[in-house]
C-alpha atoms as a PDB file:
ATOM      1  CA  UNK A   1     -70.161  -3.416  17.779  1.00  0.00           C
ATOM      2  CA  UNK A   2     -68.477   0.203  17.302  1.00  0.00           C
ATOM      3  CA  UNK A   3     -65.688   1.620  19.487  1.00  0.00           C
ATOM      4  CA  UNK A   4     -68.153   3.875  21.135  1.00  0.00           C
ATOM      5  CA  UNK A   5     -70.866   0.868  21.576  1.00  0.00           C
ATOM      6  CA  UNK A   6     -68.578  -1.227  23.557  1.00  0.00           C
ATOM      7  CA  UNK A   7     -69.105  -0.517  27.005  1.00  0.00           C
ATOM      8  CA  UNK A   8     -66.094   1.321  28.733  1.00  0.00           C
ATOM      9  CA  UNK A   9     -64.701   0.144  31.900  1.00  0.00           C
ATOM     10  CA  UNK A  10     -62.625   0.897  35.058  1.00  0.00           C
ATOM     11  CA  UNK A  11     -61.019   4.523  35.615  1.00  0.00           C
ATOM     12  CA  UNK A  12     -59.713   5.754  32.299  1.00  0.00           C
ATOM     13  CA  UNK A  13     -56.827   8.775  31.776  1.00  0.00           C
ATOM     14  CA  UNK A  14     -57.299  11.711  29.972  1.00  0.00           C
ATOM     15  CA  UNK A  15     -55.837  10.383  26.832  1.00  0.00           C
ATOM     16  CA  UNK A  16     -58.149   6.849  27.031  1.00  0.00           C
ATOM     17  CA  UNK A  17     -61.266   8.596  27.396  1.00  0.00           C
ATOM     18  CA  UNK A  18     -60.588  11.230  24.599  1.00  0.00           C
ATOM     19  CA  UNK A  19     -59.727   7.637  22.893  1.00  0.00           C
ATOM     20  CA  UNK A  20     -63.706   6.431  22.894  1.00  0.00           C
ATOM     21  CA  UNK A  21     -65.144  10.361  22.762  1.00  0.00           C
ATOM     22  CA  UNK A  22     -65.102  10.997  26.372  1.00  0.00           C
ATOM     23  CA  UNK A  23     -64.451  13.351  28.619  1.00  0.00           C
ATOM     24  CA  UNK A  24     -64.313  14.234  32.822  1.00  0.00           C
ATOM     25  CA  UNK A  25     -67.802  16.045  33.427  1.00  0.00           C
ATOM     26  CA  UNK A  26     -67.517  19.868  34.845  1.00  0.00           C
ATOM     27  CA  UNK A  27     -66.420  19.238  38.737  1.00  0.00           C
ATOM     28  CA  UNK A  28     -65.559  15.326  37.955  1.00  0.00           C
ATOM     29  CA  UNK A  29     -63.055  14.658  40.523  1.00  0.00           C
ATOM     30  CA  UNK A  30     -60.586  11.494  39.692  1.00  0.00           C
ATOM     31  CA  UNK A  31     -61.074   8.146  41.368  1.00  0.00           C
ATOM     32  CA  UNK A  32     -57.179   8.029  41.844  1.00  0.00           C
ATOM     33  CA  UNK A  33     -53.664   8.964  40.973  1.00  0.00           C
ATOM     34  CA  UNK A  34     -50.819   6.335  39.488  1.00  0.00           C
ATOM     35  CA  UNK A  35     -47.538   7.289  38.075  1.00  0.00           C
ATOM     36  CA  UNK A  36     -47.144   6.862  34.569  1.00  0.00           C
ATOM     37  CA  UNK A  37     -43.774   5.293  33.409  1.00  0.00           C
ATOM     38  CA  UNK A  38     -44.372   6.760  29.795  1.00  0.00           C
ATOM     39  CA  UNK A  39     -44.697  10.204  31.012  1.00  0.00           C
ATOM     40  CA  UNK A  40     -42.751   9.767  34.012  1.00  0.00           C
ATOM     41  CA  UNK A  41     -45.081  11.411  35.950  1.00  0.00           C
ATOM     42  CA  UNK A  42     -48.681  11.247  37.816  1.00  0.00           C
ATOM     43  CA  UNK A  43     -51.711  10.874  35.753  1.00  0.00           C
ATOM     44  CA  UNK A  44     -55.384  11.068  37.234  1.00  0.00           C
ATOM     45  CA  UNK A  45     -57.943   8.367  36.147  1.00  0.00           C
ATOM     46  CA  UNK A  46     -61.518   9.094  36.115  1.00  0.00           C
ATOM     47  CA  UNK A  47     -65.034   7.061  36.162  1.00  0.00           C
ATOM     48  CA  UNK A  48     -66.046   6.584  32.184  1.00  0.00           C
ATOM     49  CA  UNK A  49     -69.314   6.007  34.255  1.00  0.00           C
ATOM     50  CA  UNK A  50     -69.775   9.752  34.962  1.00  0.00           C
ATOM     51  CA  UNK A  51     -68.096  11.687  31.837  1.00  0.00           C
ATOM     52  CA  UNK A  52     -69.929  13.278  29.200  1.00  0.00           C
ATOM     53  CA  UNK A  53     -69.330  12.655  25.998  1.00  0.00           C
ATOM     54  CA  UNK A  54     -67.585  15.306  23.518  1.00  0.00           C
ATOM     55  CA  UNK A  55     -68.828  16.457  20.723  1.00  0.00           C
ATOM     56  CA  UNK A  56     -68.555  14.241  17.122  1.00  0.00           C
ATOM     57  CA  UNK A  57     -65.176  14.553  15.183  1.00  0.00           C
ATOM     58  CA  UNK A  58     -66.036  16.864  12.247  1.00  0.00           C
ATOM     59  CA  UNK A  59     -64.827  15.570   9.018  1.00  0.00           C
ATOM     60  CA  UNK A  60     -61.643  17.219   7.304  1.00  0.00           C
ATOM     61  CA  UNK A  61     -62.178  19.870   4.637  1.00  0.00           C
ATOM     62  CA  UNK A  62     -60.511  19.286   1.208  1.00  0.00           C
ATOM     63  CA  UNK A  63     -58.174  22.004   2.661  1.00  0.00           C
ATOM     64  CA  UNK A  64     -57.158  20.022   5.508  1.00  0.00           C
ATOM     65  CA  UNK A  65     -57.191  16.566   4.070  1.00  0.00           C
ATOM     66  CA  UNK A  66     -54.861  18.390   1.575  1.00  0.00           C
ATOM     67  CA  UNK A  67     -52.513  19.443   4.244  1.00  0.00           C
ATOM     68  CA  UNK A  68     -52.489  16.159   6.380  1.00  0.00           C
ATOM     69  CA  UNK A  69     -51.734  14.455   2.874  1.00  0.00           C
ATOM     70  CA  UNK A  70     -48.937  16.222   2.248  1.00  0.00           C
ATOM     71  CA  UNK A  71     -47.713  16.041   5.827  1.00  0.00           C
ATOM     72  CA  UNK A  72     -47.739  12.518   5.566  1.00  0.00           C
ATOM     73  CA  UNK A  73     -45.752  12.492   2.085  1.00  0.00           C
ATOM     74  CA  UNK A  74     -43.137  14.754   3.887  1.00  0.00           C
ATOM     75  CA  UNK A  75     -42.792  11.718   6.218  1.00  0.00           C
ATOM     76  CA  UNK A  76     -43.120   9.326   4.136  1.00  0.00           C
ATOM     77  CA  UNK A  77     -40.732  11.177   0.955  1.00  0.00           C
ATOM     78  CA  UNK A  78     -37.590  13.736   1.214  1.00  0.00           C
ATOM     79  CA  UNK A  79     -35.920  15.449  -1.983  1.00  0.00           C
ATOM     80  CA  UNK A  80     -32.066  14.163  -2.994  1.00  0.00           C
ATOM     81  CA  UNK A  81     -29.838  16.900  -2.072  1.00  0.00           C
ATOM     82  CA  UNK A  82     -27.961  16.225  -5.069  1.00  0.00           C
ATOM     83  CA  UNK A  83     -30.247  16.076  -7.737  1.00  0.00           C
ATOM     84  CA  UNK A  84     -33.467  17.457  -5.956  1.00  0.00           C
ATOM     85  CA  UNK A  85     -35.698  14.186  -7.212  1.00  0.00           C
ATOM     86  CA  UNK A  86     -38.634  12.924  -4.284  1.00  0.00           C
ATOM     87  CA  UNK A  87     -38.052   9.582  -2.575  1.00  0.00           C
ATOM     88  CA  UNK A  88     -38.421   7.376   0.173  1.00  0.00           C
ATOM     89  CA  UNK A  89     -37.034   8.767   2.751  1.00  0.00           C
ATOM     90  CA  UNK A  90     -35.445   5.075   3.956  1.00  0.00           C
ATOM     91  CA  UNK A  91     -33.445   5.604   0.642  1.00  0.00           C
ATOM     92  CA  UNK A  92     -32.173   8.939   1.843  1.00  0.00           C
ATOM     93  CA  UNK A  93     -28.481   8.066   3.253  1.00  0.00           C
ATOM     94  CA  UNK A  94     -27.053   9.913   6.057  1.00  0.00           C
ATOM     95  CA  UNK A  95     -26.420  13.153   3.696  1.00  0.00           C
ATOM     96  CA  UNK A  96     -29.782  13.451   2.193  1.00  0.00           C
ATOM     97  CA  UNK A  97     -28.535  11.446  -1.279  1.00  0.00           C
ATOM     98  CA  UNK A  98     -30.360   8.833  -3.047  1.00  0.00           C
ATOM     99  CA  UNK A  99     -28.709   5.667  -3.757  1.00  0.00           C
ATOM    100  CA  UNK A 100     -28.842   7.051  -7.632  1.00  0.00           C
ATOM    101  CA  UNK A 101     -26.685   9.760  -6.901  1.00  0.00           C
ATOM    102  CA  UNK A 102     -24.633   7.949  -4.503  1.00  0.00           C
ATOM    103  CA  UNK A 103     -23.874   5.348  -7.110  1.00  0.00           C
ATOM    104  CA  UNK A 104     -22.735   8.163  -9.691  1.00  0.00           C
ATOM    105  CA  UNK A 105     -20.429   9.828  -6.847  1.00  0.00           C
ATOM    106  CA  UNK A 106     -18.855   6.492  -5.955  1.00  0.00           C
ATOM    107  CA  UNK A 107     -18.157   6.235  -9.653  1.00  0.00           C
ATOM    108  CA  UNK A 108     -17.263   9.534  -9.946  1.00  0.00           C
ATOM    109  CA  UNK A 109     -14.123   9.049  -7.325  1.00  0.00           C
ATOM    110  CA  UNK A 110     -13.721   5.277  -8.663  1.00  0.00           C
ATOM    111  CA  UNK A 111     -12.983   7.204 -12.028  1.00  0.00           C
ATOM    112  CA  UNK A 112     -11.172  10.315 -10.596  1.00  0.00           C
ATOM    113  CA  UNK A 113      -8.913   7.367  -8.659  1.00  0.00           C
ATOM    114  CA  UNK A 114      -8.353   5.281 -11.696  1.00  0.00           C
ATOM    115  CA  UNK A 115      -6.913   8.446 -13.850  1.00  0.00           C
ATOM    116  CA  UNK A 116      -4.884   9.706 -11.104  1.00  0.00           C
ATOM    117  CA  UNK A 117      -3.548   5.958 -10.831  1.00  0.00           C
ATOM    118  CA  UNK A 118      -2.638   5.768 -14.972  1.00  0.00           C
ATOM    119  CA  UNK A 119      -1.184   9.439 -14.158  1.00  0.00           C
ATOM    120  CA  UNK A 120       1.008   8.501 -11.994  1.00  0.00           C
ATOM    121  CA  UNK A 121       1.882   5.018 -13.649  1.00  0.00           C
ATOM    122  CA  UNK A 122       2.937   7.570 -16.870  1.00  0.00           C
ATOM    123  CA  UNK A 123       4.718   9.448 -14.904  1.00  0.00           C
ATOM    124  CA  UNK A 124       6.288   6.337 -13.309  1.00  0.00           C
ATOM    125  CA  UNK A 125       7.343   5.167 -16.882  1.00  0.00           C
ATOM    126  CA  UNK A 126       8.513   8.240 -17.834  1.00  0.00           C
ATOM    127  CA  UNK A 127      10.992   8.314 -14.508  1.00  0.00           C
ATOM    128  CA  UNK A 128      11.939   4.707 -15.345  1.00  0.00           C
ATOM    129  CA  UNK A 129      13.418   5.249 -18.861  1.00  0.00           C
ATOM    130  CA  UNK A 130      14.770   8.369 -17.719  1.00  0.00           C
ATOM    131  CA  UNK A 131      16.453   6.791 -14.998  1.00  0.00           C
ATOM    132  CA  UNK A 132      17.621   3.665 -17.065  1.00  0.00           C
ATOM    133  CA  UNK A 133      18.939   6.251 -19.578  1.00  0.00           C
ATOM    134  CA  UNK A 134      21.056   7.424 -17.243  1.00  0.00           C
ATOM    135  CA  UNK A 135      22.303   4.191 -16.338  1.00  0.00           C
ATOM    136  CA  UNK A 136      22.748   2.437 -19.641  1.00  0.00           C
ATOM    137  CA  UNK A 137      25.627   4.985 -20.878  1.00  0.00           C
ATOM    138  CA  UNK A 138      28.551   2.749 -22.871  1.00  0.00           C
ATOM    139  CA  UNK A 139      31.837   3.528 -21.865  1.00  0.00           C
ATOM    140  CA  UNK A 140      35.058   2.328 -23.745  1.00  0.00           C
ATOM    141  CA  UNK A 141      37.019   1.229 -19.871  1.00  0.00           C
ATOM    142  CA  UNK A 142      34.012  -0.714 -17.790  1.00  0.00           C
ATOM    143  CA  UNK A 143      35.032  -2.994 -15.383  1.00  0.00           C
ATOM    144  CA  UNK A 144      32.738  -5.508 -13.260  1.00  0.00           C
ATOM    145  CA  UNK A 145      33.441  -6.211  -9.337  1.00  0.00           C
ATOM    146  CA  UNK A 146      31.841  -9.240  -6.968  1.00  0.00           C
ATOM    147  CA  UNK A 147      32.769 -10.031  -3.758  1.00  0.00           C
ATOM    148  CA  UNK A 148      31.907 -12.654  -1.471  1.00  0.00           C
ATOM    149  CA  UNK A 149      31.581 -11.821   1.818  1.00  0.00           C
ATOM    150  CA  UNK A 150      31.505 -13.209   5.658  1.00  0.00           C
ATOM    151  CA  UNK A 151      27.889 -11.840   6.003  1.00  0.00           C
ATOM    152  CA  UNK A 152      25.607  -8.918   5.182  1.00  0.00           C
ATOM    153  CA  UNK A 153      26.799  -6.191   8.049  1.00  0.00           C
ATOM    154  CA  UNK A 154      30.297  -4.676   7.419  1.00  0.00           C
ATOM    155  CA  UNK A 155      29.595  -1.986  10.221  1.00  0.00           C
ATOM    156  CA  UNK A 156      27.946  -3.608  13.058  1.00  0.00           C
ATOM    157  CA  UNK A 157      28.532  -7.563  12.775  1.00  0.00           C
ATOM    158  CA  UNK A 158      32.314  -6.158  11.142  1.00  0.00           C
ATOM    159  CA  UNK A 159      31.574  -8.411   8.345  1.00  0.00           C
ATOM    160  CA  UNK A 160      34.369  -8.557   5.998  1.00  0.00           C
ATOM    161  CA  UNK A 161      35.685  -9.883   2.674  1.00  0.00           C
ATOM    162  CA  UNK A 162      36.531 -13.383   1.465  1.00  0.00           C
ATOM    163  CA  UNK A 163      37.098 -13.259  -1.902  1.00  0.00           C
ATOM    164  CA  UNK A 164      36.867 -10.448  -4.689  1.00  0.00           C
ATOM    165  CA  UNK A 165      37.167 -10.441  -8.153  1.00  0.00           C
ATOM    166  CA  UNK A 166      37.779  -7.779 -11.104  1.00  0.00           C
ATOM    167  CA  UNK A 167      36.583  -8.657 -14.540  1.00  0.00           C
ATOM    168  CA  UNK A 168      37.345  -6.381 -17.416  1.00  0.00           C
ATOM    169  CA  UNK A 169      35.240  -5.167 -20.591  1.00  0.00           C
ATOM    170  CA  UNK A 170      36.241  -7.834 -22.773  1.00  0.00           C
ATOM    171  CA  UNK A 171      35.440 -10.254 -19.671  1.00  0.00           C
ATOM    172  CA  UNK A 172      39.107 -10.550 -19.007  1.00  0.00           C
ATOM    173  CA  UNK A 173      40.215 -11.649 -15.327  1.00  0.00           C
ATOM    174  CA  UNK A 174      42.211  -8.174 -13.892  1.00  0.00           C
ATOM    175  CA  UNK A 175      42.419  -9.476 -10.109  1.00  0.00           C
ATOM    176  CA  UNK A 176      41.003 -12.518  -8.994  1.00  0.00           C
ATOM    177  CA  UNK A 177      41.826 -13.746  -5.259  1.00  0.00           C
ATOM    178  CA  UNK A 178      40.181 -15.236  -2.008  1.00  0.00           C
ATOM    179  CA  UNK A 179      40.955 -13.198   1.009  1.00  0.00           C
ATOM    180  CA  UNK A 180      41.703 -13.878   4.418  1.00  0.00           C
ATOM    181  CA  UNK A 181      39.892 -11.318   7.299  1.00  0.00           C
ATOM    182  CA  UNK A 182      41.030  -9.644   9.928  1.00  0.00           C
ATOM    183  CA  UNK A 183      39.061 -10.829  12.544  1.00  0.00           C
ATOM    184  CA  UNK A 184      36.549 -12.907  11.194  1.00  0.00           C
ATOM    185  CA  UNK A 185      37.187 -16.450  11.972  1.00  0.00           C
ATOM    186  CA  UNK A 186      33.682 -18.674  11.235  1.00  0.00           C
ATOM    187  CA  UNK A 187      30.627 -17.697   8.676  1.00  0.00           C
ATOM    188  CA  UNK A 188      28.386 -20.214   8.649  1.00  0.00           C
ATOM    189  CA  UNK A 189      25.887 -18.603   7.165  1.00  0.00           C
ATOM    190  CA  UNK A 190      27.606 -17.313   4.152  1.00  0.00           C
ATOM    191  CA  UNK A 191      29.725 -20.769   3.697  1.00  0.00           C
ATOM    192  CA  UNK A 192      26.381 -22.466   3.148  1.00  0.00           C
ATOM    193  CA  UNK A 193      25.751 -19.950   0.323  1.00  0.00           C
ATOM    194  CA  UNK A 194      28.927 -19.597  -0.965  1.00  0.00           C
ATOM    195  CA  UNK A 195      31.157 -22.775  -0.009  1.00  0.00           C
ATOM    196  CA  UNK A 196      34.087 -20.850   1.170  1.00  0.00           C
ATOM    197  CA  UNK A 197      35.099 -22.280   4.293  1.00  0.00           C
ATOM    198  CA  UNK A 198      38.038 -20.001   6.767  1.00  0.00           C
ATOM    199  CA  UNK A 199      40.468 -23.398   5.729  1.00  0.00           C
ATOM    200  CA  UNK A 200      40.053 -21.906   2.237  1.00  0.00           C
ATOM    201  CA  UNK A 201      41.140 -18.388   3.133  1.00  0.00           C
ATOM    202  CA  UNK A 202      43.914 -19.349   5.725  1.00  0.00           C
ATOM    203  CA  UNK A 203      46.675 -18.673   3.495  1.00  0.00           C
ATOM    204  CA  UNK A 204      45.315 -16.017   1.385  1.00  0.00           C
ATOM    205  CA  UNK A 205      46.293 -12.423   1.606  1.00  0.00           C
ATOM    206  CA  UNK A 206      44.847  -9.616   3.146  1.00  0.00           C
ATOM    207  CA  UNK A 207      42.623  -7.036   1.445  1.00  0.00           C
ATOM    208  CA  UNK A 208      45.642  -4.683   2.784  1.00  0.00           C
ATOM    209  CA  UNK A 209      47.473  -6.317  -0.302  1.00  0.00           C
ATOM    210  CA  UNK A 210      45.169  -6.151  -3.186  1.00  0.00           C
ATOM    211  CA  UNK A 211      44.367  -2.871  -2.385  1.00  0.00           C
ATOM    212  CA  UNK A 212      46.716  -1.327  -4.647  1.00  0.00           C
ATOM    213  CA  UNK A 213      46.057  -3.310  -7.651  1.00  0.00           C
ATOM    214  CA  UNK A 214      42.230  -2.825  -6.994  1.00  0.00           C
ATOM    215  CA  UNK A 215      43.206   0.583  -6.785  1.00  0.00           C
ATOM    216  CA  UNK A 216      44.881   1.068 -10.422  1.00  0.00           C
ATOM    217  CA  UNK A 217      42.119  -1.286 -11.538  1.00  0.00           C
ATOM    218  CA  UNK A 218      39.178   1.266 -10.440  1.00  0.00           C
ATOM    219  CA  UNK A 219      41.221   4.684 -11.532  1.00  0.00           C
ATOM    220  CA  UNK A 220      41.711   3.058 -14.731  1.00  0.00           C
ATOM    221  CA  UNK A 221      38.496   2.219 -15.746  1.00  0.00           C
ATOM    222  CA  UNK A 222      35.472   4.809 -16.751  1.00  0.00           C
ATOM    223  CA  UNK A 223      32.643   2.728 -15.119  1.00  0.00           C
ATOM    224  CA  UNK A 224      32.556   0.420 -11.912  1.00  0.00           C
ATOM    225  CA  UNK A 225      29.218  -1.875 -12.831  1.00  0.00           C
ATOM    226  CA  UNK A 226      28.195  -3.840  -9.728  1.00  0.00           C
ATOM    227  CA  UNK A 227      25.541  -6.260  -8.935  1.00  0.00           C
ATOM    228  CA  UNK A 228      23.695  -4.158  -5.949  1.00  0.00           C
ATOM    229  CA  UNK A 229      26.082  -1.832  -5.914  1.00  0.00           C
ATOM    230  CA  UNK A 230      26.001  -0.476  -2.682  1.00  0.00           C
ATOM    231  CA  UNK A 231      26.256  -4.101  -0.860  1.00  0.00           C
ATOM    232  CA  UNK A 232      29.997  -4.789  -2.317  1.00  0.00           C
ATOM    233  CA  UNK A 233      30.968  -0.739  -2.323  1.00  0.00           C
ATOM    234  CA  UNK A 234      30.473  -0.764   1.506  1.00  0.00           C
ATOM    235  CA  UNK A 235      32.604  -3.306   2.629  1.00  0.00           C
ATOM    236  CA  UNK A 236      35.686  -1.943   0.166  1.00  0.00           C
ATOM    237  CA  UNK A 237      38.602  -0.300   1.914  1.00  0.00           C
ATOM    238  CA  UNK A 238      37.329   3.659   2.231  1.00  0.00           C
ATOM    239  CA  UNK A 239      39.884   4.838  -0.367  1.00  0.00           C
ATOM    240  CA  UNK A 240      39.260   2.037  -3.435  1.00  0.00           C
ATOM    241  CA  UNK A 241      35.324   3.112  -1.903  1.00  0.00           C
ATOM    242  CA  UNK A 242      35.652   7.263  -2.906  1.00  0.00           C
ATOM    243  CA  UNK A 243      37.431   6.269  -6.115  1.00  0.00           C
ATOM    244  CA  UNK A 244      34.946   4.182  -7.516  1.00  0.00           C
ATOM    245  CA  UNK A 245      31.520   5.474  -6.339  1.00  0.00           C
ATOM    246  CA  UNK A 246      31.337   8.278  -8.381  1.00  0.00           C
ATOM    247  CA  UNK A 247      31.831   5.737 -11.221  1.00  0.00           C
ATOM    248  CA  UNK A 248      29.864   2.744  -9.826  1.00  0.00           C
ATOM    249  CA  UNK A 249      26.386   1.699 -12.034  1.00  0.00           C
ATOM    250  CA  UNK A 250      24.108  -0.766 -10.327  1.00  0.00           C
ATOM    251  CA  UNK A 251      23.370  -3.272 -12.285  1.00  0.00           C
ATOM    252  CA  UNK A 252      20.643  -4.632  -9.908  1.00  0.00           C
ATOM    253  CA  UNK A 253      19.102  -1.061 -10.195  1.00  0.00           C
ATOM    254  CA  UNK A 254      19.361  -1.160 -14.046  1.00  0.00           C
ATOM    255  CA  UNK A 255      17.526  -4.867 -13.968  1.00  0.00           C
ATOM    256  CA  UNK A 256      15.172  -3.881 -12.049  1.00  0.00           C
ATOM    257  CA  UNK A 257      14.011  -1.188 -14.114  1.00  0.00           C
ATOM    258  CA  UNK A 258      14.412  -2.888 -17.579  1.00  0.00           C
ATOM    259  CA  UNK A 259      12.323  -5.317 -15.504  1.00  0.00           C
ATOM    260  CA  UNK A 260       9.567  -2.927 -14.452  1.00  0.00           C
ATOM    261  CA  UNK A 261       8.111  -5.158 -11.860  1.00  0.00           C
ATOM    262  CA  UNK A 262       6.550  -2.521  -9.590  1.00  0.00           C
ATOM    263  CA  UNK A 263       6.587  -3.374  -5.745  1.00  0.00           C
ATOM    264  CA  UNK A 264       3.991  -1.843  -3.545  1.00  0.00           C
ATOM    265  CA  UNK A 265       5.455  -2.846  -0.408  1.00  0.00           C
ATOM    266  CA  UNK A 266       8.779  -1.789  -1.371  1.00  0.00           C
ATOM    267  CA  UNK A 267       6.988   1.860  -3.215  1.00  0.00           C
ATOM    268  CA  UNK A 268       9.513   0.775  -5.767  1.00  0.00           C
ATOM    269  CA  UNK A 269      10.596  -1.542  -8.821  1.00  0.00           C
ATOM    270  CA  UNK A 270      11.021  -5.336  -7.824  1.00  0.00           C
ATOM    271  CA  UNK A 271      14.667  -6.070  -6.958  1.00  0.00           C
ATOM    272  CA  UNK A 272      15.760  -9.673  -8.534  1.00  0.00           C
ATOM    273  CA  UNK A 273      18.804 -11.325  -8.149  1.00  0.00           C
ATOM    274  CA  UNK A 274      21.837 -12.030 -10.087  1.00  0.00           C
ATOM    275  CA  UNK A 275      20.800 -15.268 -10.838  1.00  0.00           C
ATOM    276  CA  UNK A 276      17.314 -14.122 -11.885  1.00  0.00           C
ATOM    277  CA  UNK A 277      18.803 -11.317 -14.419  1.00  0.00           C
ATOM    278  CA  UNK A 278      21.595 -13.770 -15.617  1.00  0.00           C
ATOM    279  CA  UNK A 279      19.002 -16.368 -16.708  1.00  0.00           C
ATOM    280  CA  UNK A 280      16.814 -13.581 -18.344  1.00  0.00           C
ATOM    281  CA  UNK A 281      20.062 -12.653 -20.320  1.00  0.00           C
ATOM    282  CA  UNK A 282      20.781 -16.068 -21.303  1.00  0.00           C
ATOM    283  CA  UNK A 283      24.055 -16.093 -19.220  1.00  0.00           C
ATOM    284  CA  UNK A 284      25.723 -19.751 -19.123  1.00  0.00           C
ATOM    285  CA  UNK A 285      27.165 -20.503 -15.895  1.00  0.00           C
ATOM    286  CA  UNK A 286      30.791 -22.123 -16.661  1.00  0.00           C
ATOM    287  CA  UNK A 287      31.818 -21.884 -12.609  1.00  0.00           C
ATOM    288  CA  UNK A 288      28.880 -22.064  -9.759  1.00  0.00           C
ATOM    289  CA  UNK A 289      27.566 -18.951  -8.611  1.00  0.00           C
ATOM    290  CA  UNK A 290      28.046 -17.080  -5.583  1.00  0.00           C
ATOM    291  CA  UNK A 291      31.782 -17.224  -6.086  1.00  0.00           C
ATOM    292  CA  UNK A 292      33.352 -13.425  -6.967  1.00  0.00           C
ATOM    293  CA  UNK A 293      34.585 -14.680 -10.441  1.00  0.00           C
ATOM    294  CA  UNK A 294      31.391 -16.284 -11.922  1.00  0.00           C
ATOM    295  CA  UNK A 295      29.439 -13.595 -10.494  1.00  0.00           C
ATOM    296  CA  UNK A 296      31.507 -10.496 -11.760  1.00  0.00           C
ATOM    297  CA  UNK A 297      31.151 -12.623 -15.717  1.00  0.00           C
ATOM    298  CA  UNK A 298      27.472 -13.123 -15.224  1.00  0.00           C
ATOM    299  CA  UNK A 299      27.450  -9.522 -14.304  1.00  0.00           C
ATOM    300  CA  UNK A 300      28.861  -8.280 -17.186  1.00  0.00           C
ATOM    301  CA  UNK A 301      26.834 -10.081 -19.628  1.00  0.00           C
ATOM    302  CA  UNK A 302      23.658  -8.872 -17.836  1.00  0.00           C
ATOM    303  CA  UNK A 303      25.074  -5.579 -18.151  1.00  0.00           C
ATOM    304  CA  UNK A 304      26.172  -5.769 -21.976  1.00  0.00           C
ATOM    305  CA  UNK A 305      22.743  -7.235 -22.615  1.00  0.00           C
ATOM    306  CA  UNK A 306      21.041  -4.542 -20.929  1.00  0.00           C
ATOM    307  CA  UNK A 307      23.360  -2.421 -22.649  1.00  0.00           C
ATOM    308  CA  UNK A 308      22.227  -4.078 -26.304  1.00  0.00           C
ATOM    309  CA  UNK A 309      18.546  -3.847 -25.228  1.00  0.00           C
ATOM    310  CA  UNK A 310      18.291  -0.390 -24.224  1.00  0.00           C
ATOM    311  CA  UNK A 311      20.144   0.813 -27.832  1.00  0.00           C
ATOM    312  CA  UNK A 312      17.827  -1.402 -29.518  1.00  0.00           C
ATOM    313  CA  UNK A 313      14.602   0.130 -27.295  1.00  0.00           C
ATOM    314  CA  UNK A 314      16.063   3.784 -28.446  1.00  0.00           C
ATOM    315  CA  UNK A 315      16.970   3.261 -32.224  1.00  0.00           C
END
């Protein structure tokens, strides 16, 4: 049985009855009102009983069935804004791209990142040798510094020195002493690292009274090479402190960029410690680390090495 065979019943809207080829007659009133929640609004149903029916659906013409085909294939099928070629629209992104294009722009700035990455690592390289260059200068009067200290913070925890030492180029012993501080009394921290206890340093002098020999020590010499350089320089009295640093060299700097570890955290090349660098050196330990002595030797052979390897690096 056909659509318009099956018999139609109850009141019918507008839109139902133009469903099964119906329509109200000329005068039809409606048999009632309801409110539509579709429409949001009042819709009059009428008697299927008394409409007339309308007139048979012509068939297309090639014209139209031409025009509702292509209708549908603009539904169904959009053109890539990028390269203009017809697909499904579901493959359209939110631009208008297809996922062909989209793949070549994603590779596109996958590429355009990558070279701007091995530009900047040349560049990188380029400022590392430069740098190192400017490091790794021999001079003919180098001496090596260490300290040991009560802590990390010479300005706001008034951290102070316990023990210094001076090591010339030949890795002679210029000034080697503990040293008693001011104020400090207990560092348990730094005795766990390096075993000097305040019993040690009770009878030692001041840093008042090494100041002069550290003094004619640092005029005298060319270079001041110093295992993180800027730790030790800060807590030395302020005028051994503007004689030297136009002289210090880092030697932690200069390891770290013979090194070339690059940190991303840091934005910058790896830091290691003395005891990392001495052991990459070769550096024999005759006297335990973390005492000013031992520290200022291994020093200077990670320096001379560096030294060596750069010369041999640049012909």
């Amino acid at each position: 049985m056909t659509l318009k065979e099956t018999p139609v019943r109850g009141p019918l809207s507008r839109t139902a009855l133009k469903a099964v080829r119906l329509k109200p007659a000329p005068g039809q009133p409606p048999v009632k009102r309801v409110w539509s929640i579709r429409k949001r609004a009042h819709i009059e149903l009428f008697d299927p009983g008394q409409c007339v029916a309308m007139q048979p659906k012509r068939a297309p013409t090639q014209r139209q069935q031409e025009v509702l085909a292509a209708g549908r294939r603009r539904r169904m099928f959009g053109q890539c804004r990028a390269c203009q070629a017809e697909v499904s629209r579901s493959e359209l992104d939110r631009h208008g791209v297809c996922p062909t294009c989209v793949s070549r722009f994603l590779w596109e700035e996958e590429e355009e990142r990558r070279q701007e990455q091995r530009e900047a690592l040349v560049e990188r390289e380029a400022a590392r040798w430069k740098e190192l260059a400017e490091l790794l200068v021999r001079h003919d009067r180098t001496v090596f510094i260490d300290t040991e200290t009560t802590g990390l913070d010479p300005v706001v925890a008034l951290d102070e020195i316990i023990e210094i030492a001076v090591v010339g180029p030949a890795g002679e012993t210029i000034l080697q002493s503990l040293v008693r501080p001011v104020a400090k009394t207990a560092w348990d921290e730094a005795q766990a690292v390096n075993g000097i206890a305040p019993a040690d340093v009770a009878d030692a002098p001041l840093l008042s009274k090494l100041e002069q020999q550290l003094a004619t020590a640092v005029q005298e010499a060319e270079c001041v090479v110093i295992y993180n350089g800027p730790f030790d320089l800060a807590f030395l009295p302020p005028r051994i402190r503007e004689i030297a640093a136009p002289k210090v060299r880092c030697a932690m700097r200069a390891f770290s960029l013979w090194a070339g570890e690059w940190s991303e955290d840091r934005d910058d090349f790896r830091r290691h410690k003395l005891g990392v660098a001495a052991a990459y050196a070769g550096f024999q330990w005759s006297d335990p680390a973390h005492r000013a002595l031992a520290d200022a030797q291994a020093t200077r052979h990670v320096w001379t090495w560096l030294l060596e390897r750069h010369e041999e690096r640049n012909g």
